[in-house]
C-alpha atoms as a PDB file:
ATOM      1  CA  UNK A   1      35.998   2.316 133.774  1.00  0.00           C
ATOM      2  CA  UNK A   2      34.159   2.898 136.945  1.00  0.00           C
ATOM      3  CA  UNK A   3      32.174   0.274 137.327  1.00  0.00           C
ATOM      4  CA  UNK A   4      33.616  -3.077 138.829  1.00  0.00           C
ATOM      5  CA  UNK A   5      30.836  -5.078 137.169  1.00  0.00           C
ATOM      6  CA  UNK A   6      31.411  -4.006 133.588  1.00  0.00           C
ATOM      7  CA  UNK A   7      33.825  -5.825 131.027  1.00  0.00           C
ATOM      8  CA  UNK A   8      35.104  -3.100 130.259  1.00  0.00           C
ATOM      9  CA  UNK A   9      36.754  -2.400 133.885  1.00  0.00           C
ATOM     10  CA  UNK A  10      37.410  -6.193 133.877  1.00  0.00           C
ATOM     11  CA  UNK A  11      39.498  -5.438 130.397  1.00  0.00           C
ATOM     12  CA  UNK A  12      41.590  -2.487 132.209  1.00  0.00           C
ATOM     13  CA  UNK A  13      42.405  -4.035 135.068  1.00  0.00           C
ATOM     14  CA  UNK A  14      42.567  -7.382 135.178  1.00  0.00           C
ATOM     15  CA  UNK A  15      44.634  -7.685 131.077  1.00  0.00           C
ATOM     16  CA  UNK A  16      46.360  -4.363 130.946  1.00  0.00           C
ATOM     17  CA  UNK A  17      49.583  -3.485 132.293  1.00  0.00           C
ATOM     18  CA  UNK A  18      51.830  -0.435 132.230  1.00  0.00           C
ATOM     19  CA  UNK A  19      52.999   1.047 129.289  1.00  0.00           C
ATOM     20  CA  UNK A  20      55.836   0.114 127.458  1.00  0.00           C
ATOM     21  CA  UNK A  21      57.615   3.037 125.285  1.00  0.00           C
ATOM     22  CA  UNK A  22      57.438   2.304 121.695  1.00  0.00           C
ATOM     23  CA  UNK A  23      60.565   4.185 120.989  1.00  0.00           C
ATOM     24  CA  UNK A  24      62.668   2.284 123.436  1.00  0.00           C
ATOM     25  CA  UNK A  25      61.522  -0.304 121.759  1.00  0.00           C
ATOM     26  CA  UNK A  26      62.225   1.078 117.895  1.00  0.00           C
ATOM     27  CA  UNK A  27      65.425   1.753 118.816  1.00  0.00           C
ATOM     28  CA  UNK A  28      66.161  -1.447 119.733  1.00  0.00           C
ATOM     29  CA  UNK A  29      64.698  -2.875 116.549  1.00  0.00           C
ATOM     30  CA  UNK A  30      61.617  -4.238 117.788  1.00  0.00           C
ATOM     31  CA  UNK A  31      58.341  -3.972 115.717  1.00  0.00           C
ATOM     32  CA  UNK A  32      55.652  -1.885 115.947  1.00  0.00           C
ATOM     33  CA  UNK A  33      52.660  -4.031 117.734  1.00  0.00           C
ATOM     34  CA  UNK A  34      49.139  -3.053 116.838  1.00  0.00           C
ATOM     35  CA  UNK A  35      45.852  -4.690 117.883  1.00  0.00           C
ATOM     36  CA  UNK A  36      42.982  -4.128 115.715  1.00  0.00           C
ATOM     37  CA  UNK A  37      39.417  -4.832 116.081  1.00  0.00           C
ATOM     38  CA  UNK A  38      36.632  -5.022 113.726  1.00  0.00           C
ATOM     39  CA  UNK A  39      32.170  -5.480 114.275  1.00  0.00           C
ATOM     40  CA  UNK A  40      30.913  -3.556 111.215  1.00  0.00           C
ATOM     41  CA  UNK A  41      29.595  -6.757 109.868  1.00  0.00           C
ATOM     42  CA  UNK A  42      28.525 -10.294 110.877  1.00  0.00           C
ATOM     43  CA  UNK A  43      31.854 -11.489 110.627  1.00  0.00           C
ATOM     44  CA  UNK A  44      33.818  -9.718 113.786  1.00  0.00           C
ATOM     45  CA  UNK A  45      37.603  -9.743 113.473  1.00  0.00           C
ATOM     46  CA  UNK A  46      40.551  -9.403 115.815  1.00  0.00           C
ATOM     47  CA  UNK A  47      44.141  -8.941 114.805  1.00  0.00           C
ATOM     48  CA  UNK A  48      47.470  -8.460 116.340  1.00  0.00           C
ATOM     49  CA  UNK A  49      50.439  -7.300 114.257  1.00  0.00           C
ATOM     50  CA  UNK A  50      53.730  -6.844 114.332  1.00  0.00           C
ATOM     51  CA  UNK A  51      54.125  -4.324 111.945  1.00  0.00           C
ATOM     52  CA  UNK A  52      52.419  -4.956 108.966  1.00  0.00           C
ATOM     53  CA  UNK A  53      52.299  -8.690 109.760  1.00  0.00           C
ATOM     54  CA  UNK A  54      49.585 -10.552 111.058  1.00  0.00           C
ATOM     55  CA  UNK A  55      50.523 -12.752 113.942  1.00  0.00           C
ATOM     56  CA  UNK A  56      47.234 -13.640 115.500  1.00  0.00           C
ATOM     57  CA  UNK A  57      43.544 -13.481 114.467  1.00  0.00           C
ATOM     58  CA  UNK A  58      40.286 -14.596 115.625  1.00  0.00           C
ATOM     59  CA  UNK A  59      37.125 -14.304 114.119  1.00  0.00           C
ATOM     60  CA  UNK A  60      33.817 -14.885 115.375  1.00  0.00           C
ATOM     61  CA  UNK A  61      30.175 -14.342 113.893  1.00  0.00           C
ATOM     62  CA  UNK A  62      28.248 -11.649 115.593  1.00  0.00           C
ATOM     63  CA  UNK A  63      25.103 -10.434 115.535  1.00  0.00           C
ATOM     64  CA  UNK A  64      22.671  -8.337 118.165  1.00  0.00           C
ATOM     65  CA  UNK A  65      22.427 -10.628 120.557  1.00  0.00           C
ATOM     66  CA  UNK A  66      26.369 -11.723 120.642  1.00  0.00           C
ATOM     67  CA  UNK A  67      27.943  -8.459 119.834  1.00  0.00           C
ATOM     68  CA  UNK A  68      29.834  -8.399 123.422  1.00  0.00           C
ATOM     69  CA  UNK A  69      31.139 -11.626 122.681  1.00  0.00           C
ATOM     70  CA  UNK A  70      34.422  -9.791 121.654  1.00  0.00           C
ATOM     71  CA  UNK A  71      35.046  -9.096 125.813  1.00  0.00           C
ATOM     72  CA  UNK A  72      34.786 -12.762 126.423  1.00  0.00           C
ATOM     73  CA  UNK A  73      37.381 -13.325 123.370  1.00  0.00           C
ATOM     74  CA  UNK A  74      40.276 -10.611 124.803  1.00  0.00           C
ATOM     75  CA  UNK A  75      39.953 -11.922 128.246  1.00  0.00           C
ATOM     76  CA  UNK A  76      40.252 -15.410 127.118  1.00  0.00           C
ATOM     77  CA  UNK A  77      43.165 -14.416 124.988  1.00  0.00           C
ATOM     78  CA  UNK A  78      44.878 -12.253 127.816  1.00  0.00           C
ATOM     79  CA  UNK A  79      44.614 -15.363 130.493  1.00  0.00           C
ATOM     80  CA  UNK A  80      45.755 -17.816 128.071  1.00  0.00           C
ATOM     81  CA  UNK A  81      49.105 -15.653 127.439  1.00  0.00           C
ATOM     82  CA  UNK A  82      48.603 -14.830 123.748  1.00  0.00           C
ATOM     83  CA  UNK A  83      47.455 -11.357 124.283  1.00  0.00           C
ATOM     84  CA  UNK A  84      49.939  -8.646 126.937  1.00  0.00           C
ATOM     85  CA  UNK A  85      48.164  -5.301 126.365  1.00  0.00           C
ATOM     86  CA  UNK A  86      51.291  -4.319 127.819  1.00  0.00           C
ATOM     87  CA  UNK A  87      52.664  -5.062 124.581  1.00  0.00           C
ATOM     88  CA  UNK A  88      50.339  -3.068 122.423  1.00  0.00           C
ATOM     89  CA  UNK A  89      51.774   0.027 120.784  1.00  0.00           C
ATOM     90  CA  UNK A  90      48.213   0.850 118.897  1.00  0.00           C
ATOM     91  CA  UNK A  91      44.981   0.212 119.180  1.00  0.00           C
ATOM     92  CA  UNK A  92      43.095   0.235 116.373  1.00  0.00           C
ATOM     93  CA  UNK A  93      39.000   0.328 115.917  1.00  0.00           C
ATOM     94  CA  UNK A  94      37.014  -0.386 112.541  1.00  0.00           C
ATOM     95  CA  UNK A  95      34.808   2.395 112.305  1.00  0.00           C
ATOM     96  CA  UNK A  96      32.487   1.178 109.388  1.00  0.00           C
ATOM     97  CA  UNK A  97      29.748   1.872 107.806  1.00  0.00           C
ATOM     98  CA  UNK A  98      27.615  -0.850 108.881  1.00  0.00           C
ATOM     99  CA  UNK A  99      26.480  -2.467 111.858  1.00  0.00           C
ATOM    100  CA  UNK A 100      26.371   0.190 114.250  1.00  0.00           C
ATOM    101  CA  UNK A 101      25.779  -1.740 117.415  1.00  0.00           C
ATOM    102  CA  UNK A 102      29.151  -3.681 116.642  1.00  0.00           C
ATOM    103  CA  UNK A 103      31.117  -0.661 115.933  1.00  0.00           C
ATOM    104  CA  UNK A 104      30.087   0.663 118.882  1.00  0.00           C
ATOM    105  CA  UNK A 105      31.295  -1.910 120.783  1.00  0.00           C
ATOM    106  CA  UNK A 106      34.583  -2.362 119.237  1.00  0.00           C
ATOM    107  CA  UNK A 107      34.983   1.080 119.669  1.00  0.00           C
ATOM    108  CA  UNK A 108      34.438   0.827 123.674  1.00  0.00           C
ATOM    109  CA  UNK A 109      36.673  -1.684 123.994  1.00  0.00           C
ATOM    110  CA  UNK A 110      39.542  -0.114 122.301  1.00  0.00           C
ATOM    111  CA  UNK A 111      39.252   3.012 124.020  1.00  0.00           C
ATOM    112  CA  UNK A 112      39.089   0.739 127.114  1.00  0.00           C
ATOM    113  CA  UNK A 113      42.517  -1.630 126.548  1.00  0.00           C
ATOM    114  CA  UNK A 114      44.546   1.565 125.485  1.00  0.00           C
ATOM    115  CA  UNK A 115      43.548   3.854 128.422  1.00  0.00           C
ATOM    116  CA  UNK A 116      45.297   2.250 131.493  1.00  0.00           C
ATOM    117  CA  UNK A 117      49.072   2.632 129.541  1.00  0.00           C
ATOM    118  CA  UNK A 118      47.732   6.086 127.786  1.00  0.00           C
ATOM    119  CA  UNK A 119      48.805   4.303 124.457  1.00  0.00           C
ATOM    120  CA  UNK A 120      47.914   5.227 120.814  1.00  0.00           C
ATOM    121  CA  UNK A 121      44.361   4.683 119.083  1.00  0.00           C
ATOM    122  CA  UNK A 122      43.226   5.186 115.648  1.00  0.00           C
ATOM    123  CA  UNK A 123      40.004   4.410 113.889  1.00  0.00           C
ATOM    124  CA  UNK A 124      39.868   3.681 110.508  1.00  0.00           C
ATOM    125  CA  UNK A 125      36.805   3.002 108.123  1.00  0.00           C
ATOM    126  CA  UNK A 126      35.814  -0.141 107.535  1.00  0.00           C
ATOM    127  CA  UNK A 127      34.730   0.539 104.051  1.00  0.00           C
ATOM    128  CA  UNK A 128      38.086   2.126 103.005  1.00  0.00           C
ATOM    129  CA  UNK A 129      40.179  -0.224 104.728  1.00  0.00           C
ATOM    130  CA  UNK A 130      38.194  -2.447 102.106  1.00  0.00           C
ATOM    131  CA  UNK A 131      39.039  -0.394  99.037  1.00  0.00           C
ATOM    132  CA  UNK A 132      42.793   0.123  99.877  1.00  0.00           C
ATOM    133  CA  UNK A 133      43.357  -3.771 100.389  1.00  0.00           C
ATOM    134  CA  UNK A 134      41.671  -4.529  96.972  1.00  0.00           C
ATOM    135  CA  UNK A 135      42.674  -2.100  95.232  1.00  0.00           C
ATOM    136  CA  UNK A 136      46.531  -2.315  96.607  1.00  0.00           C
ATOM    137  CA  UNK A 137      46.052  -6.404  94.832  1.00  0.00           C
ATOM    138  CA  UNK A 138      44.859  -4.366  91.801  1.00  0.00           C
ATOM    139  CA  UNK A 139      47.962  -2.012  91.850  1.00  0.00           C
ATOM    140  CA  UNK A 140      45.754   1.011  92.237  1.00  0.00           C
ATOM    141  CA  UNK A 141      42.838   2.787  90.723  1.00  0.00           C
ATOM    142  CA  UNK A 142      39.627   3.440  91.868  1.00  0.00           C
ATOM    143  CA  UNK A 143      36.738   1.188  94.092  1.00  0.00           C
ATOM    144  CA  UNK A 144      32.798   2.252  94.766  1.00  0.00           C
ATOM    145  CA  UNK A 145      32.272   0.617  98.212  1.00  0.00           C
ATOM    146  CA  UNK A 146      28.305  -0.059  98.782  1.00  0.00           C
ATOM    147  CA  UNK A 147      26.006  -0.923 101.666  1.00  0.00           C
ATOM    148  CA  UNK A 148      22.429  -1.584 102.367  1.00  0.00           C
ATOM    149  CA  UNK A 149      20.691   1.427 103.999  1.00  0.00           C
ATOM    150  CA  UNK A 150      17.814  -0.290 104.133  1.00  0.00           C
ATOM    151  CA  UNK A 151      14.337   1.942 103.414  1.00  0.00           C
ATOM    152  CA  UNK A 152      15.197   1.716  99.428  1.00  0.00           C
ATOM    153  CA  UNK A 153      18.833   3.526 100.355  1.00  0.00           C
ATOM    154  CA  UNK A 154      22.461   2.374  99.677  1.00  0.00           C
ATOM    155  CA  UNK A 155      25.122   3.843 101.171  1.00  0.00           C
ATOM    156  CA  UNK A 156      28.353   4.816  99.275  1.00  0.00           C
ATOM    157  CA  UNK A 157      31.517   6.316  98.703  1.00  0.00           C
ATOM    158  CA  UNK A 158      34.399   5.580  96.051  1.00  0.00           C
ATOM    159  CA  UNK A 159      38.045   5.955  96.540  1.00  0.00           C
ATOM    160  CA  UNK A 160      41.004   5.947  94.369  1.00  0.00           C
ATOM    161  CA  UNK A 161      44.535   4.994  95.269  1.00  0.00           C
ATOM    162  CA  UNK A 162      47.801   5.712  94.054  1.00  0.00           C
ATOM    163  CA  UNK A 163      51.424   4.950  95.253  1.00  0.00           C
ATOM    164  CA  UNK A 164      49.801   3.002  97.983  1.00  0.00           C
ATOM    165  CA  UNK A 165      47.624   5.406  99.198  1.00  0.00           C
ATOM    166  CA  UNK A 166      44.144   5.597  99.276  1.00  0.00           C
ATOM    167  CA  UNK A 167      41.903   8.934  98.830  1.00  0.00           C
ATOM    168  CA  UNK A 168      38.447   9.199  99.200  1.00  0.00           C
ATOM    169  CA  UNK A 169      36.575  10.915  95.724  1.00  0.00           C
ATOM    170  CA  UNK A 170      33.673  11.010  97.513  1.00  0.00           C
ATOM    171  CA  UNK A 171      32.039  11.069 100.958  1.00  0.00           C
ATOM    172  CA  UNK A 172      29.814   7.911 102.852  1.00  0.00           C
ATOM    173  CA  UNK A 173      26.369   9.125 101.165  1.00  0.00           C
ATOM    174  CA  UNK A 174      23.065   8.121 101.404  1.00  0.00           C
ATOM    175  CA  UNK A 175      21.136   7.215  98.025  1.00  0.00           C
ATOM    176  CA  UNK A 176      17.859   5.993  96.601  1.00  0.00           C
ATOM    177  CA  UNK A 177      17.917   2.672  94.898  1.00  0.00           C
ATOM    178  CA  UNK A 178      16.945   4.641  91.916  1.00  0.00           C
ATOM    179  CA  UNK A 179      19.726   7.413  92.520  1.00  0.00           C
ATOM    180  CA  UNK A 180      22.947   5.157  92.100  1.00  0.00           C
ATOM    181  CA  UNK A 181      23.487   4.448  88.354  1.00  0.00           C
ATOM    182  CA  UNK A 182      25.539   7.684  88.385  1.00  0.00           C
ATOM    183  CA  UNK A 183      27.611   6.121  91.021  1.00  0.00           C
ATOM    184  CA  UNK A 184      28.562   3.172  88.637  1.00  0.00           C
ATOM    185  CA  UNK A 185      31.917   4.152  86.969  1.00  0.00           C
ATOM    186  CA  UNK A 186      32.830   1.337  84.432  1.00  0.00           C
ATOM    187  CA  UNK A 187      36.274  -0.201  85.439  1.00  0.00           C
ATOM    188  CA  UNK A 188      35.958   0.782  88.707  1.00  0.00           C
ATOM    189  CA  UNK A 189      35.681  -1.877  91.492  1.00  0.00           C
ATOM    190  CA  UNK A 190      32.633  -2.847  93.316  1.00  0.00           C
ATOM    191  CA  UNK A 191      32.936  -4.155  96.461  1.00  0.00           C
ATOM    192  CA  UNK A 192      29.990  -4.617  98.768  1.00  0.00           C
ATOM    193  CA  UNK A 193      29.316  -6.457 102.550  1.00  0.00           C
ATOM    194  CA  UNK A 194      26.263  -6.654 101.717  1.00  0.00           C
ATOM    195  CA  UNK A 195      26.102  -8.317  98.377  1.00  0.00           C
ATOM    196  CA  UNK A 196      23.635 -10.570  99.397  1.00  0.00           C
ATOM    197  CA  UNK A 197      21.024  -7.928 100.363  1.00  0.00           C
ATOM    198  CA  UNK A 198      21.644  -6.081  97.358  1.00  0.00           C
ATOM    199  CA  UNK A 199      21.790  -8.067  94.694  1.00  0.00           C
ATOM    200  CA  UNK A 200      20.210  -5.407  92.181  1.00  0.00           C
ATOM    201  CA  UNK A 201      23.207  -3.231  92.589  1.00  0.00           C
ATOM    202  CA  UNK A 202      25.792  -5.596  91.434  1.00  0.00           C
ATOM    203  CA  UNK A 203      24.047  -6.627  88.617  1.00  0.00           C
ATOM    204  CA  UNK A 204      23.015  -3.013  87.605  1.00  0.00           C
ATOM    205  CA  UNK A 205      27.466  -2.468  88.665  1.00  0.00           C
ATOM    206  CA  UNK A 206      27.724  -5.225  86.393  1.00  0.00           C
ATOM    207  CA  UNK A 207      25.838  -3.971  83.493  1.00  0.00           C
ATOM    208  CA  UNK A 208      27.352  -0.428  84.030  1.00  0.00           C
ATOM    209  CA  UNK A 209      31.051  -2.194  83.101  1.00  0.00           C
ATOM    210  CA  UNK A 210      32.210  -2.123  86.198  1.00  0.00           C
ATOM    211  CA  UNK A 211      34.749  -4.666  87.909  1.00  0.00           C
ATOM    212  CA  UNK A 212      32.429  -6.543  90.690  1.00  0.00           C
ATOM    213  CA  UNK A 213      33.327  -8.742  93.310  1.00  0.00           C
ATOM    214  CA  UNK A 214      31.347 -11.382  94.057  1.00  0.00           C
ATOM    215  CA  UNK A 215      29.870 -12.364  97.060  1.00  0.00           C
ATOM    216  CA  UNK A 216      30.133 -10.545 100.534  1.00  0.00           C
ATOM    217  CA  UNK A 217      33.543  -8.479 100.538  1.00  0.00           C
ATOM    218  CA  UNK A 218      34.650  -6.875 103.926  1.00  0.00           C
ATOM    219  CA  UNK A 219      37.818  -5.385 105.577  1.00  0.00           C
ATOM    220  CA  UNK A 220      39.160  -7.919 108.605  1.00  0.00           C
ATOM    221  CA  UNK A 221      41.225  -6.159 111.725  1.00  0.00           C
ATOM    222  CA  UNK A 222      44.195  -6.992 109.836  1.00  0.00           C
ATOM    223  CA  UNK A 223      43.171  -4.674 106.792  1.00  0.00           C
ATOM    224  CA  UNK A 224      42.319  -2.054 109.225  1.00  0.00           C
ATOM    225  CA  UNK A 225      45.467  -2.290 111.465  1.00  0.00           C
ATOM    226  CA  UNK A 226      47.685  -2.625 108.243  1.00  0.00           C
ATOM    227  CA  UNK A 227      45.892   0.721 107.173  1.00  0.00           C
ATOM    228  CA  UNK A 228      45.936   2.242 110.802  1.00  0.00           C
ATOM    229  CA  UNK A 229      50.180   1.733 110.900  1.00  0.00           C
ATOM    230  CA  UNK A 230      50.563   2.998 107.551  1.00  0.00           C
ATOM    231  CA  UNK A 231      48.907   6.311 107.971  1.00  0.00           C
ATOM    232  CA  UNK A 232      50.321   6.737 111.513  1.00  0.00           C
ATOM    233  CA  UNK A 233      53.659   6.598 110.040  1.00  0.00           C
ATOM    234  CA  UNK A 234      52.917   8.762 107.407  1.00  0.00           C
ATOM    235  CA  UNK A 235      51.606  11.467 109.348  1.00  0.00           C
ATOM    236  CA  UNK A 236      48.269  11.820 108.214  1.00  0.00           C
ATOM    237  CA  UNK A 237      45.514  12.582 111.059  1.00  0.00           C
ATOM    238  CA  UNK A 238      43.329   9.519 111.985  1.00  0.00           C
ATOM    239  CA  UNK A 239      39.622   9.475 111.303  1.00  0.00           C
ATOM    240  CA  UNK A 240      37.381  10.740 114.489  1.00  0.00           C
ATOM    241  CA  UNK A 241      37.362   7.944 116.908  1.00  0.00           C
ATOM    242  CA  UNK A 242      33.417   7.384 116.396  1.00  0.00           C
ATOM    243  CA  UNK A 243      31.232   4.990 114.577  1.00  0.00           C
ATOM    244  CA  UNK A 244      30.325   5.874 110.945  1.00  0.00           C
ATOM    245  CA  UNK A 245      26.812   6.122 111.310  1.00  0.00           C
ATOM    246  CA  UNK A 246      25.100   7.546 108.115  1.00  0.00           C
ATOM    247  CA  UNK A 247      21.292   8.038 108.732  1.00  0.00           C
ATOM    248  CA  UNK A 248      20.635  11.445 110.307  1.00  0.00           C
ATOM    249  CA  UNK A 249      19.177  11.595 113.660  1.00  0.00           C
ATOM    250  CA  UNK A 250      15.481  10.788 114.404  1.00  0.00           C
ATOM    251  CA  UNK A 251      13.945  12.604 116.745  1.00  0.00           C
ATOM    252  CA  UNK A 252      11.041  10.916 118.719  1.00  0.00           C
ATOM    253  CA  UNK A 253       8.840  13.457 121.237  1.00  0.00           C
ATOM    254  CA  UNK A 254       8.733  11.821 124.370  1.00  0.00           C
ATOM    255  CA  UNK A 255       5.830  10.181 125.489  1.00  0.00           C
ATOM    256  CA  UNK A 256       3.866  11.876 128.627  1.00  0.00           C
ATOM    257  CA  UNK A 257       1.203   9.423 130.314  1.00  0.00           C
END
């Protein structure tokens, strides 16, 4: 926020404006407004809702290179008119698993847009965001969401969901390739980003009787702004406003010449 140079200060102060109470506005039976942004995978989302509508999105593919891309796209979307941060009620970040230089990013910016008006943020995983939108088309039960860990690992959790709301059974874990059959619960859903890099697991999902999705399956910033709202008005604490990043720390001795 200090540096002139950075999009990030460019976000603050050249988009944002004060903030606008959200209870004035309740009151006066306006909806909630929510912008959510997702960069877990290659396919980076944007959404802004009114509620639990979605009444823009943009999507974009990223990858290393790109991944700031998502600056260019809010400033382009604040100058043509279709995006007043003054607006905004909550901000909303996809926290993942996956690509961690993306979620890093979308992380920075939200933090960014919702400072100058002190307005709400939430994160939200990525991956359960993902299991509450299938599984709320499936009218509940449960969903293994899967990843590529790369090194021979997967990473993993399932969820379950009942009345609408989703509850993780277990937590994002790290497995070998040879560890996950006990992770294959037949009729469950399986639901991966990654399908296409882990091809093995759905078919051994598959084989296990479990219900698999084909093809790459990912949350978009309306999932995880839909989920965000929901919770927020149920009361339930948000996630810690940090990426999901599952493989511990390495440490690397520094280098003396």
């Amino acid at each position: 926020m200090n540096d002139p140079n950075g999009v990030e200060f460019l976000i603050a102060s050249k988009i944002a404006m004060p903030v606008a109470n959200w209870h004035y506005r309740r009151t006066r039976g306006y909806a909630m407004r929510t912008l959510a942004l997702d960069q877990s995978t290659a396919q980076g989302t944007l959404a802004i809702l009114d509620d639990d509508k979605v009444i823009l999105e943009r999507s974009w593919t990223d990858s290393r290179a790109a991944s700031r891309q998502v600056y260019s796209i809010i400033s382009e979307l604040g100058t043509s008119g279709m995006l007043d941060l003054s607006a905004i009620d909550l901000f909303v970040a996809g926290l993942g698993p996956g690509s961690f230089t993306g979620m890093r990013i979308a992380v920075t910016a939200i933090r960014a847009m919702a400072l100058p008006g002190r307005k709400l943020t939430r994160g939200v995983s990525s991956g359960r965001a993902l299991a509450w939108a299938r599984l709320t088309v499936h009218e509940g039960g449960e969903a293994l969401v899967a990843g590529d860990a790369r090194r021979d690992r997967y990473w993993l959790a399932r969820f379950t969901m009942a009345n609408g709301a989703i509850r993780p059974i277990t937590q994002w874990t790290l497995v070998g390739r040879q560890e996950a059959q006990p992770w294959l619960v037949p009729g469950a859903l399986f639901l991966s980003p990654d399908w296409d890099r882990i091809p093995e697991l759905g078919a051994a999902a598959r084989a296990a009787g479990m219900q698999v999705v084909e093809g790459p399956q990912a949350a978009t910033a309306g999932d995880v702004g839909r989920l965000a709202l929901l919770e927020y008005r149920q009361g339930l604490p948000p996630e810690p406003m940090e990426p999901i990043y599952i493989h511990p720390a390495v440490f690397v001795a520094p280098r003396f010449v």
